[in-house]
Protein backbone atom coordinates (compact mmCIF):
# COMPACT_ATOMS: atom_id res chain seq x y z
CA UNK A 1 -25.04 -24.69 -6.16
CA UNK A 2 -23.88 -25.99 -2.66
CA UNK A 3 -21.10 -24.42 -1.33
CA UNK A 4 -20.46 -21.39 -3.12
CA UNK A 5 -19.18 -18.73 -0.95
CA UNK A 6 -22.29 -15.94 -0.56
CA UNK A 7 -19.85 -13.41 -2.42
CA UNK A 8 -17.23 -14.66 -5.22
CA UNK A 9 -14.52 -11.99 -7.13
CA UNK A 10 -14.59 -12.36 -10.34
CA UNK A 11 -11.38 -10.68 -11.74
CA UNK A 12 -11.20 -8.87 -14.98
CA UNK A 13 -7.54 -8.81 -15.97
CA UNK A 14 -7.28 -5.80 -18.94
CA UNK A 15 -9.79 -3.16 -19.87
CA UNK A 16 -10.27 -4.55 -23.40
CA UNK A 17 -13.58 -3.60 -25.56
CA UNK A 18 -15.17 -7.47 -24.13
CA UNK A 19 -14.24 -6.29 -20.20
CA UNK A 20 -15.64 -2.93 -21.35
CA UNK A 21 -18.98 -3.86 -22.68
CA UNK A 22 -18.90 -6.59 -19.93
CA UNK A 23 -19.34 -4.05 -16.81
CA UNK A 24 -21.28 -1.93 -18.77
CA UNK A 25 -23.73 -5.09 -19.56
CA UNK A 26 -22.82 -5.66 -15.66
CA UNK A 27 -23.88 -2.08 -14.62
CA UNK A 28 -27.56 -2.49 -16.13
CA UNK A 29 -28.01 -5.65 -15.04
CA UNK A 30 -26.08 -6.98 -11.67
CA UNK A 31 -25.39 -10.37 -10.73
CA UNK A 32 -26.28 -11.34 -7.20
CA UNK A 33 -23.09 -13.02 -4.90
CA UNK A 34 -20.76 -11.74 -7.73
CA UNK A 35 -17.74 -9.14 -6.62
CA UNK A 36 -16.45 -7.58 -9.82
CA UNK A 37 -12.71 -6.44 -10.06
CA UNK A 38 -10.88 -4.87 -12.91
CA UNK A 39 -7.44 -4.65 -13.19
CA UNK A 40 -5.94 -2.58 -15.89
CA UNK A 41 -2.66 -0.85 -16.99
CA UNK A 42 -4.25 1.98 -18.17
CA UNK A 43 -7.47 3.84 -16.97
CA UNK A 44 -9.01 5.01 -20.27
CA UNK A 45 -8.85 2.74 -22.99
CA UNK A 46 -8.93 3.62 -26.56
CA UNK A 47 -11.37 2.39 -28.88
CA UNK A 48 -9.60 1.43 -32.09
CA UNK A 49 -12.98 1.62 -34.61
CA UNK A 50 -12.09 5.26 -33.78
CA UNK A 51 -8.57 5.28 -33.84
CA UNK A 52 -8.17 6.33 -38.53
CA UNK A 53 -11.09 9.37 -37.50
CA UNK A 54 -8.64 10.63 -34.35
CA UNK A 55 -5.74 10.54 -36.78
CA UNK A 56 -7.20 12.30 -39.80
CA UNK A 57 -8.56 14.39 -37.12
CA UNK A 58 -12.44 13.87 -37.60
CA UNK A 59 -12.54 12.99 -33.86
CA UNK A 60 -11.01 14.63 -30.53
CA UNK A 61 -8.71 11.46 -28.09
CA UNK A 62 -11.67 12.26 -25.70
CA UNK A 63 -14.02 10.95 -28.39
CA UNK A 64 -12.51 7.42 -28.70
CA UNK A 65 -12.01 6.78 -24.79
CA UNK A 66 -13.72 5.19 -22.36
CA UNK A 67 -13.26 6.40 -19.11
CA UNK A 68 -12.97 2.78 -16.92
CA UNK A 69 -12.92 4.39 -13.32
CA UNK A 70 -16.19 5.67 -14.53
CA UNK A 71 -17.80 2.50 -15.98
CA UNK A 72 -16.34 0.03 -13.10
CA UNK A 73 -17.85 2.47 -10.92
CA UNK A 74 -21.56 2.07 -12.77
CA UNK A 75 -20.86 -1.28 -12.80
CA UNK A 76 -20.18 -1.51 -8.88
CA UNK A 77 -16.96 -2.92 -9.47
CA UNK A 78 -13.21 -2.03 -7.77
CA UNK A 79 -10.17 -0.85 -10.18
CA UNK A 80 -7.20 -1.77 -9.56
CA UNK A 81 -4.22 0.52 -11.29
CA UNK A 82 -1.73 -2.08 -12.24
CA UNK A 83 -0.04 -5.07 -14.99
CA UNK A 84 -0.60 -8.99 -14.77
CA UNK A 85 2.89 -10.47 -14.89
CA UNK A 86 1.90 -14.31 -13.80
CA UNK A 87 -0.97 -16.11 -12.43
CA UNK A 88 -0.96 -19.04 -9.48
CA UNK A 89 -3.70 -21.49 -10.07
CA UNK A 90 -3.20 -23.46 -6.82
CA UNK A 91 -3.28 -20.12 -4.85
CA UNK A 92 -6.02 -18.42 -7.45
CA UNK A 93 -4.17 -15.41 -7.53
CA UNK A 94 -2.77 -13.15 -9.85
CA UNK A 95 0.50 -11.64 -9.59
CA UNK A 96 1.09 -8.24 -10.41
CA UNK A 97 4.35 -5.58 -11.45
CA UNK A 98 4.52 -3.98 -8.84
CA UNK A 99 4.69 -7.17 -6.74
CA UNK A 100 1.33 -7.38 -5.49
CA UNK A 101 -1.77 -10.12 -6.55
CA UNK A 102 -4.98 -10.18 -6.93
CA UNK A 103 -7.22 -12.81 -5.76
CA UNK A 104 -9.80 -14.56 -7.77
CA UNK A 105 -12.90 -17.10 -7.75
CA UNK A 106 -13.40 -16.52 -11.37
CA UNK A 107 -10.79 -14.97 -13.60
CA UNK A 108 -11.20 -13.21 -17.16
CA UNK A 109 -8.33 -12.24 -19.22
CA UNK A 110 -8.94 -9.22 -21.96
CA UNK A 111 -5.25 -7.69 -22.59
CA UNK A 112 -5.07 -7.44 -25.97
CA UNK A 113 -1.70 -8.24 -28.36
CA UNK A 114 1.30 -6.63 -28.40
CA UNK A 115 3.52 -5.09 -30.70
CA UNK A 116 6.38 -7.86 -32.33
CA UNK A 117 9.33 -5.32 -34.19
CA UNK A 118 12.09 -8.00 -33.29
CA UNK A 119 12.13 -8.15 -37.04
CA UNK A 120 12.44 -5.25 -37.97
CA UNK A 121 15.77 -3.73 -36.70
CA UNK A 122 15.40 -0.45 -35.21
CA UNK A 123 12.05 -0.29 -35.03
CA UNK A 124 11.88 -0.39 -31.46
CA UNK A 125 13.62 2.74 -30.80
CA UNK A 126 12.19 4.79 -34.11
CA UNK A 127 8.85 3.49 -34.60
CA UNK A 128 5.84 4.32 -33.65
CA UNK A 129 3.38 1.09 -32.90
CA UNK A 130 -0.37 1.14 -33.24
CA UNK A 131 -0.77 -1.20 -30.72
CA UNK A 132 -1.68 -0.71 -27.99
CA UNK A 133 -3.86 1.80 -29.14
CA UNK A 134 -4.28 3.52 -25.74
CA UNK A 135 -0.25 4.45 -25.99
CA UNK A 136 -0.56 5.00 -29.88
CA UNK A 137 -3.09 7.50 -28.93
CA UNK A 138 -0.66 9.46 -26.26
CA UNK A 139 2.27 9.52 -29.00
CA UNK A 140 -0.04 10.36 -31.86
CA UNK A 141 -0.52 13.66 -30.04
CA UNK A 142 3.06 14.48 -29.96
CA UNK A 143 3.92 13.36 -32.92
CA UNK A 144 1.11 15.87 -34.09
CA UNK A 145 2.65 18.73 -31.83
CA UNK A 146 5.77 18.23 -34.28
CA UNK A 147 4.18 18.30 -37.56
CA UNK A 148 3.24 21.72 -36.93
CA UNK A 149 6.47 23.16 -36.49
CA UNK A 150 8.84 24.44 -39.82
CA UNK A 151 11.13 21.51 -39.02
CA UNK A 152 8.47 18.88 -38.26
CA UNK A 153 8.33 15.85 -39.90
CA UNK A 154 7.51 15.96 -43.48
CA UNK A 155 7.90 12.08 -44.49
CA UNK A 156 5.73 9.09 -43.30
CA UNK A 157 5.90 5.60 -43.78
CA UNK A 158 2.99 3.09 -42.41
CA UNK A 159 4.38 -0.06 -42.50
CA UNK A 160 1.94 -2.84 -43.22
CA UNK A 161 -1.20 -3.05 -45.67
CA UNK A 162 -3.63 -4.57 -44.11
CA UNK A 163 -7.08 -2.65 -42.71
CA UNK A 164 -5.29 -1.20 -40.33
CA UNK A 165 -2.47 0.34 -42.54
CA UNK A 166 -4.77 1.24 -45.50
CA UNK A 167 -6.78 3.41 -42.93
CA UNK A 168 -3.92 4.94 -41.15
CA UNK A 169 -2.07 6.34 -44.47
CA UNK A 170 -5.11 7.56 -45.98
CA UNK A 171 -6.03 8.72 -42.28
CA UNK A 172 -2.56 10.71 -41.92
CA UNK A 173 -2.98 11.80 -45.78
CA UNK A 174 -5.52 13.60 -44.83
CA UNK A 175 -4.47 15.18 -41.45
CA UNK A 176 -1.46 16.44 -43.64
CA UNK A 177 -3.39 18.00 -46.14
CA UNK A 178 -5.78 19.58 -43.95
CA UNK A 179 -3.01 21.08 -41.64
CA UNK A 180 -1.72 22.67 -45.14
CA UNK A 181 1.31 20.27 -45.84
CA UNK A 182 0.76 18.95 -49.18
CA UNK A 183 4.04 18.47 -49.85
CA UNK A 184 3.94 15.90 -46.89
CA UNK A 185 5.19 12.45 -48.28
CA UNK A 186 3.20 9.24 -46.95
CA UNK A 187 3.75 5.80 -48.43
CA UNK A 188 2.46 2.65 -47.25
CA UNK A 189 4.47 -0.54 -47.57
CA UNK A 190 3.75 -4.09 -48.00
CA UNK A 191 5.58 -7.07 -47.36
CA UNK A 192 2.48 -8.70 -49.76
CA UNK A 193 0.12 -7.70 -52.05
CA UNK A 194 -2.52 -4.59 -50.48
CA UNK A 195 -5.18 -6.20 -48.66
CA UNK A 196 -4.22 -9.62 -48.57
CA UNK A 197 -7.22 -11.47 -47.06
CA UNK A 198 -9.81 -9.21 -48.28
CA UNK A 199 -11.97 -9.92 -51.66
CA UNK A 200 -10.86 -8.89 -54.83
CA UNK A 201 -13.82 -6.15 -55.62
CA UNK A 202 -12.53 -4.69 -51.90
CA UNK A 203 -9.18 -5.13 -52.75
CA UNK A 204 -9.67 -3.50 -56.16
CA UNK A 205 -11.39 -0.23 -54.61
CA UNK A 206 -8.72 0.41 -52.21
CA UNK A 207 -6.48 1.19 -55.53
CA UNK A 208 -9.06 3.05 -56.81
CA UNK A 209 -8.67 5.12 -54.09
CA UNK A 210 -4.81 5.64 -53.75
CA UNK A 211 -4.82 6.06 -57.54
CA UNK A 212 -7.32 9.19 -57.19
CA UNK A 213 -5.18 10.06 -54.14
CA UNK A 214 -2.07 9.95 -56.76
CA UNK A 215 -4.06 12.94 -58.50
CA UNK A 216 -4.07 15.55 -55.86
CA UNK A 217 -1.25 17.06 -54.75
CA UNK A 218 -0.78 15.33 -51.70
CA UNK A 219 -0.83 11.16 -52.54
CA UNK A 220 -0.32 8.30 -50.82
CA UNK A 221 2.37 5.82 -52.56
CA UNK A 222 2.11 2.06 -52.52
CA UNK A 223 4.95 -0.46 -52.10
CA UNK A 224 4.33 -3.73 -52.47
CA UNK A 225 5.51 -6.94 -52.17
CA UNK A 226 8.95 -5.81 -50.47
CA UNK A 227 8.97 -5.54 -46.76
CA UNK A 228 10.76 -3.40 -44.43
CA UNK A 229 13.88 -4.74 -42.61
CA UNK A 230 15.24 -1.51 -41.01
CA UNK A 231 13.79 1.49 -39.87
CA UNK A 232 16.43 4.32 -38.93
CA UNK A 233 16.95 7.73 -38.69
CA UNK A 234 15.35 9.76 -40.96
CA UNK A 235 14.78 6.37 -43.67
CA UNK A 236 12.91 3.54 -43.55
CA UNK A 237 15.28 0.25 -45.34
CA UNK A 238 13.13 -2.48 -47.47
CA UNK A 239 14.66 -5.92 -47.93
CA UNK A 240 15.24 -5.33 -51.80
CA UNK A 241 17.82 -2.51 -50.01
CA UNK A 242 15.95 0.19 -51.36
CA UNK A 243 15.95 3.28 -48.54
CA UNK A 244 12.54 5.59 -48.24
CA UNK A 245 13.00 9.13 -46.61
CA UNK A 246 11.12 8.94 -43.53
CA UNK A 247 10.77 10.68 -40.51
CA UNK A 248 8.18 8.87 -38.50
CA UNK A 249 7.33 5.22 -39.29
CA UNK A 250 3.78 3.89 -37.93
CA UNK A 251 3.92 0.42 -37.89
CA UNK A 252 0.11 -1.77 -37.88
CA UNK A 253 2.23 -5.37 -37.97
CA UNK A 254 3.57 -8.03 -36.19
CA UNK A 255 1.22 -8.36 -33.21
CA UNK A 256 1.98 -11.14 -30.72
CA UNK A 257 0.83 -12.53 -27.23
CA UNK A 258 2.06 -10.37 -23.97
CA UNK A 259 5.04 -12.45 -22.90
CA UNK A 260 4.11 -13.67 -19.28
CA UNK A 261 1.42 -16.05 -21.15
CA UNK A 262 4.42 -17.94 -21.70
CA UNK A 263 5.61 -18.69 -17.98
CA UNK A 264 1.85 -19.39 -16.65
CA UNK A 265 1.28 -22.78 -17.26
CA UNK A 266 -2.07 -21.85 -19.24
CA UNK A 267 -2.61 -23.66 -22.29
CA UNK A 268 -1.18 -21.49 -25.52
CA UNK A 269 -2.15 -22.07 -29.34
CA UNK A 270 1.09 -22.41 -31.99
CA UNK A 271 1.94 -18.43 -31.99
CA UNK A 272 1.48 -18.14 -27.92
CA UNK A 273 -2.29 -16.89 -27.48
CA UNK A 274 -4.35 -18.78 -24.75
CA UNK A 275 -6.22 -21.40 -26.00
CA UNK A 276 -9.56 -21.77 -25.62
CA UNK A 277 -12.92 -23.64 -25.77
CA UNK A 278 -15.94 -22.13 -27.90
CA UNK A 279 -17.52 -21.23 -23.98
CA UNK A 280 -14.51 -19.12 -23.81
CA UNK A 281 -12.84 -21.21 -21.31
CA UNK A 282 -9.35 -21.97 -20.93
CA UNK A 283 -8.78 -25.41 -22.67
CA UNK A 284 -7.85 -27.19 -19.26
CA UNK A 285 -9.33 -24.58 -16.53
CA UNK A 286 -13.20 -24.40 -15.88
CA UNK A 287 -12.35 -21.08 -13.89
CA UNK A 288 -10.87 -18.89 -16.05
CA UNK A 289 -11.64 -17.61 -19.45
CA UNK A 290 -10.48 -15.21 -22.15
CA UNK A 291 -11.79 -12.76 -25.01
CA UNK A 292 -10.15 -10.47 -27.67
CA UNK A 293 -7.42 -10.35 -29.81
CA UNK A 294 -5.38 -12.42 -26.51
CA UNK A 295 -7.02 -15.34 -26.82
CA UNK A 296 -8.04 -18.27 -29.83
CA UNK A 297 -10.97 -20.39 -30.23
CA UNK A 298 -9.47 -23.40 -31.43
CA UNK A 299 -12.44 -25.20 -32.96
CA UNK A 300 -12.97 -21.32 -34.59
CA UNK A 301 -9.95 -19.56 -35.62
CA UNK A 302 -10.98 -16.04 -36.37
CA UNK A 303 -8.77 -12.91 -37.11
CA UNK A 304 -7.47 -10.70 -34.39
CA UNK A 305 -10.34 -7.86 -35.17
CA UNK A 306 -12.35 -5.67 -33.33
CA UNK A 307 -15.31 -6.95 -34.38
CA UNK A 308 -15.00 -10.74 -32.48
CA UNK A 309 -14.17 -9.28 -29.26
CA UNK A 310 -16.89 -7.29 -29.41
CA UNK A 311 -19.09 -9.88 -30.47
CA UNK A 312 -17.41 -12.18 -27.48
CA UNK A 313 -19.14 -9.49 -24.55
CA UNK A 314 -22.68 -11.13 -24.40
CA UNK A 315 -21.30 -14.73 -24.02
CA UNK A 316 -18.69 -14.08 -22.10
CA UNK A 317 -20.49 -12.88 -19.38
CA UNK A 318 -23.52 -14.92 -19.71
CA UNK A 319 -20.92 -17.94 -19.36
CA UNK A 320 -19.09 -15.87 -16.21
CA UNK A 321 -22.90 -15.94 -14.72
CA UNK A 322 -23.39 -19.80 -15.71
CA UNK A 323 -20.12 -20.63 -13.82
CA UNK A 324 -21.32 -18.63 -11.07
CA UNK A 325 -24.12 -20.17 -10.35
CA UNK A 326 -23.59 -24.02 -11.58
CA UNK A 327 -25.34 -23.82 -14.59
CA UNK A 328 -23.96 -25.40 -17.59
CA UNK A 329 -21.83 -23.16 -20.21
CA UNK A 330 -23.53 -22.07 -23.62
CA UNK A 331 -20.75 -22.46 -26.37
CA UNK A 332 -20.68 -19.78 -28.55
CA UNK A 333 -19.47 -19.76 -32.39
CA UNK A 334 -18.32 -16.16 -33.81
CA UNK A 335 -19.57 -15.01 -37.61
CA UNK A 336 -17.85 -16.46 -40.58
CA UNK A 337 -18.74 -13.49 -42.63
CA UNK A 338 -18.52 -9.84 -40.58
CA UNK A 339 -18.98 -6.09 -42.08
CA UNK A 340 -16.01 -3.93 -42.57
CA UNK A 341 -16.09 -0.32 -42.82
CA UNK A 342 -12.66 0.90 -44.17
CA UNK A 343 -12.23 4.95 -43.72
CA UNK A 344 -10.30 6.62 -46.50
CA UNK A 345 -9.34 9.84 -44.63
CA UNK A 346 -12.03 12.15 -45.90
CA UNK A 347 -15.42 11.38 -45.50
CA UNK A 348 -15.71 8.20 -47.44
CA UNK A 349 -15.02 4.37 -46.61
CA UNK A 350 -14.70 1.36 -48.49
CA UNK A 351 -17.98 -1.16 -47.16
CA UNK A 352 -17.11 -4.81 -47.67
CA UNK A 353 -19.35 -7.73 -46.66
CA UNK A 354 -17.79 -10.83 -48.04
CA UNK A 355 -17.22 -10.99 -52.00
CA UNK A 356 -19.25 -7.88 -51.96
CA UNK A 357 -17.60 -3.99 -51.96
CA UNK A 358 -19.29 -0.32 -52.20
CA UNK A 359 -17.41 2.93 -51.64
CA UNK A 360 -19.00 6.25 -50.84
CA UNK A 361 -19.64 9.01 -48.74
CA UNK A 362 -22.92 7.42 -47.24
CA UNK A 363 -20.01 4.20 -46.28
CA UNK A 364 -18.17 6.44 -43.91
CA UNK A 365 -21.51 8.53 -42.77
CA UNK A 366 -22.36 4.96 -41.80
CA UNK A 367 -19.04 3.60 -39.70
CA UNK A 368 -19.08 7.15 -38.02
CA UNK A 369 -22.92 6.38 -36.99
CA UNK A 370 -21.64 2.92 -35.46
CA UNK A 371 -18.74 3.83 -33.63
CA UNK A 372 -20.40 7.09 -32.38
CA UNK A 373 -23.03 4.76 -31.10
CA UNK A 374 -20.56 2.29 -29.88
CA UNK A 375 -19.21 5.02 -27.56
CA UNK A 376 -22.53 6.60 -26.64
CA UNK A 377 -23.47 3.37 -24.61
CA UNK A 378 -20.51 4.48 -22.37
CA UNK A 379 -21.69 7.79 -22.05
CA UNK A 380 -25.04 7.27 -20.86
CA UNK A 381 -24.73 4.89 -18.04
CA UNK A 382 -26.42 4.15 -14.93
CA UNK A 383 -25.95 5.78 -11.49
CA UNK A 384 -22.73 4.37 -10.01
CA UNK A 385 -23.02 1.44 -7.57
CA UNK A 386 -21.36 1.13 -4.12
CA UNK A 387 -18.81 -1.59 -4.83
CA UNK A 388 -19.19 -4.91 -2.78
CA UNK A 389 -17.47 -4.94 0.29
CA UNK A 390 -14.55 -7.26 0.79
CA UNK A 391 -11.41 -6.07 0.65
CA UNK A 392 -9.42 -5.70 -2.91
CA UNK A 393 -7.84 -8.57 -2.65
CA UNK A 394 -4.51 -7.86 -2.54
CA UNK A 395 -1.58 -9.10 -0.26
């Protein structure tokens, strides 16, 4: 392609599982004239496939995190310590907290959702988010410090019943009863019915499960169908204005975009994530693209789950190479139908392929094979590279 500068930065913005998998993809196999930069808020990201096994205690944090000094380093690639705020397209430069930017030829944005409690009054100050996961990870530990004390919290309430709920209470139920505090009180609540979206044989296990749980001393409780409007000290209020004692609430809903997508200029979908083209292109910017749970495929709405982003890696960068060098852009079209491996806190998981459900021991034996492998591939890496010289860009 004539005129191409002989070097080009291509900047990552987030360390996401697609920028992740990216430089470590980028770390085996180069590209020539390309100057990789990653900018990200924090320097070991969580993997959340991991996240129910570090709760119920199965794995240690160190387990679920890659290190991204380390990677960007195999993958010859600068890291920069720092948050996007804005970007300026006629510049090509991204502006940062802290008052700095970044400059870019090519720009990728992987930053993940954020946490939306606006409705839920209180919950800002006395919940405890999932997302991010990298800062759920941090508190998780503290929050763990406490429940071994006399006067430790005692009463839980995960608020939301999707995957990500369903995993968590069964995750803590266990932690509890392993740590000897039966009479430890977790209930999971549900604005809907338990596993809306998933099919009805999954949907139908899953109460299997939390009526054996009901059994044992230590259970988790379902509420359904009445969602929470307040969470405060030491209760959690539903909208029917019936209070739950609770000392820590751990709250899987009401993701949104980050909130400088809205004053960039970049093309948003209805709810505020940046639209995009199936090459994973911004929808009016041939330059910059987008992957995870921050972004939306318009011609292939998906949900925001782990699974996609991963799944977005290969393309993304095969289409970051394409740009590069002129070629034309591959679109890519994500799975209709996608495996999901539900933990239950002990060793067993709910596995759930369309219509189709199992539950079992050999379930969970399974999901901790994948995500052990999953995090292997950024364990055995490649020498580190000498990053390209060039400055990082900033100004």
């Amino acid at each position: 392609m004539t005129g191409v500068p002989a070097t080009r930065t291509m900047l990552l913005v987030g360390g996401g599982h697609t920028h992740a998998l990216l430089l470590r993809a980028l770390a085996r196999q180069p590209e020539a004239g390309l100057r990789p930069v990653l900018l990200a808020r924090e320097l070991r990201a969580a993997y959340s496939g991991m996240l129910p096994g570090f709760v119920a205690g199965h794995y240690a944090r160190a387990a679920l995190e890659i290190d991204l000094p380390r990677l960007a380093a195999c993958a010859g690639a600068e890291i920069v310590a720092g948050q996007a705020v804005g970007i300026d397209r006629t510049a090509r430069r991204v502006h940062l907290a802290d008052g700095g930017s970044l400059a870019y030829d090519l720009l990728s944005i992987d930053v993940g959702i954020v946490p939306a409690l606006d409705g839920i009054d209180g919950a800002a100050a006395h919940a405890l988010p999932v997302k991010p996961v990298s800062a759920f990870a941090a508190r998780w530990e503290q929050a763990l410090a406490a429940l071994s004390r006399p006067d430790g919290p005692r009463s839980f309430a995960v608020v939301g019943a999707g995957v990500a709920g369903l995993e968590l209470a069964f995750a803590l139920r266990h932690r509890l009863d392993t740590m000897g505090l039966a009479d430890g009180r977790v209930t999971l609540v549900a604005a809907g019915p338990l596993l809306a979206g998933s099919s009805r044989l999954a949907r139908a296990l899953a109460r299997r499960a939390l009526a054996h749980s009901a059994l044992r001393p230590g259970a988790v409780d379902l509420v359904e169908a009445d969602a929470v409007a307040a969470i405060l000290p030491g209760r959690v209020r539903l909208h029917s204005g019936r209070d739950l004692a609770c000392d820590l609430a751990l709250v899987t809903t009401g993701a949104r975009a980050p909130d400088w997508f809205a004053g960039t200029g970049l093309p948003l979908d209805g709810r505020g994530f940046l639209a995009l083209r199936p090459t994973l292109q911004l929808l009016d910017d041939d330059d910059i693209f987008a992957a995870g749970d921050c972004a939306a495929v318009l011609e292939h709405p998906r949900p925001k789950a782990g699974v996609f982003a991963v799944r977005q890696a290969g393309p993304l960068l095969d289409n970051l190479r394409r740009r590069h060098r002129g070629q034309p852009l591959r679109p890519f079209t994500p799975q209709r139908r996608y495996l999901m491996l539900m933990a239950l806190g002990g060793r067993r998981a709910i596995a759930a392929w369309g219509p189709l459900a199992l539950a079992g021991g050999w379930a969970w034996t399974w999901k901790d094979r994948i995500d052990r492998a999953f995090m292997a591939g950024f364990h055995d890496l490649p020498s580190p590279m000498a990053a390209p010289d060039g400055g990082n860009g900033t100004g």
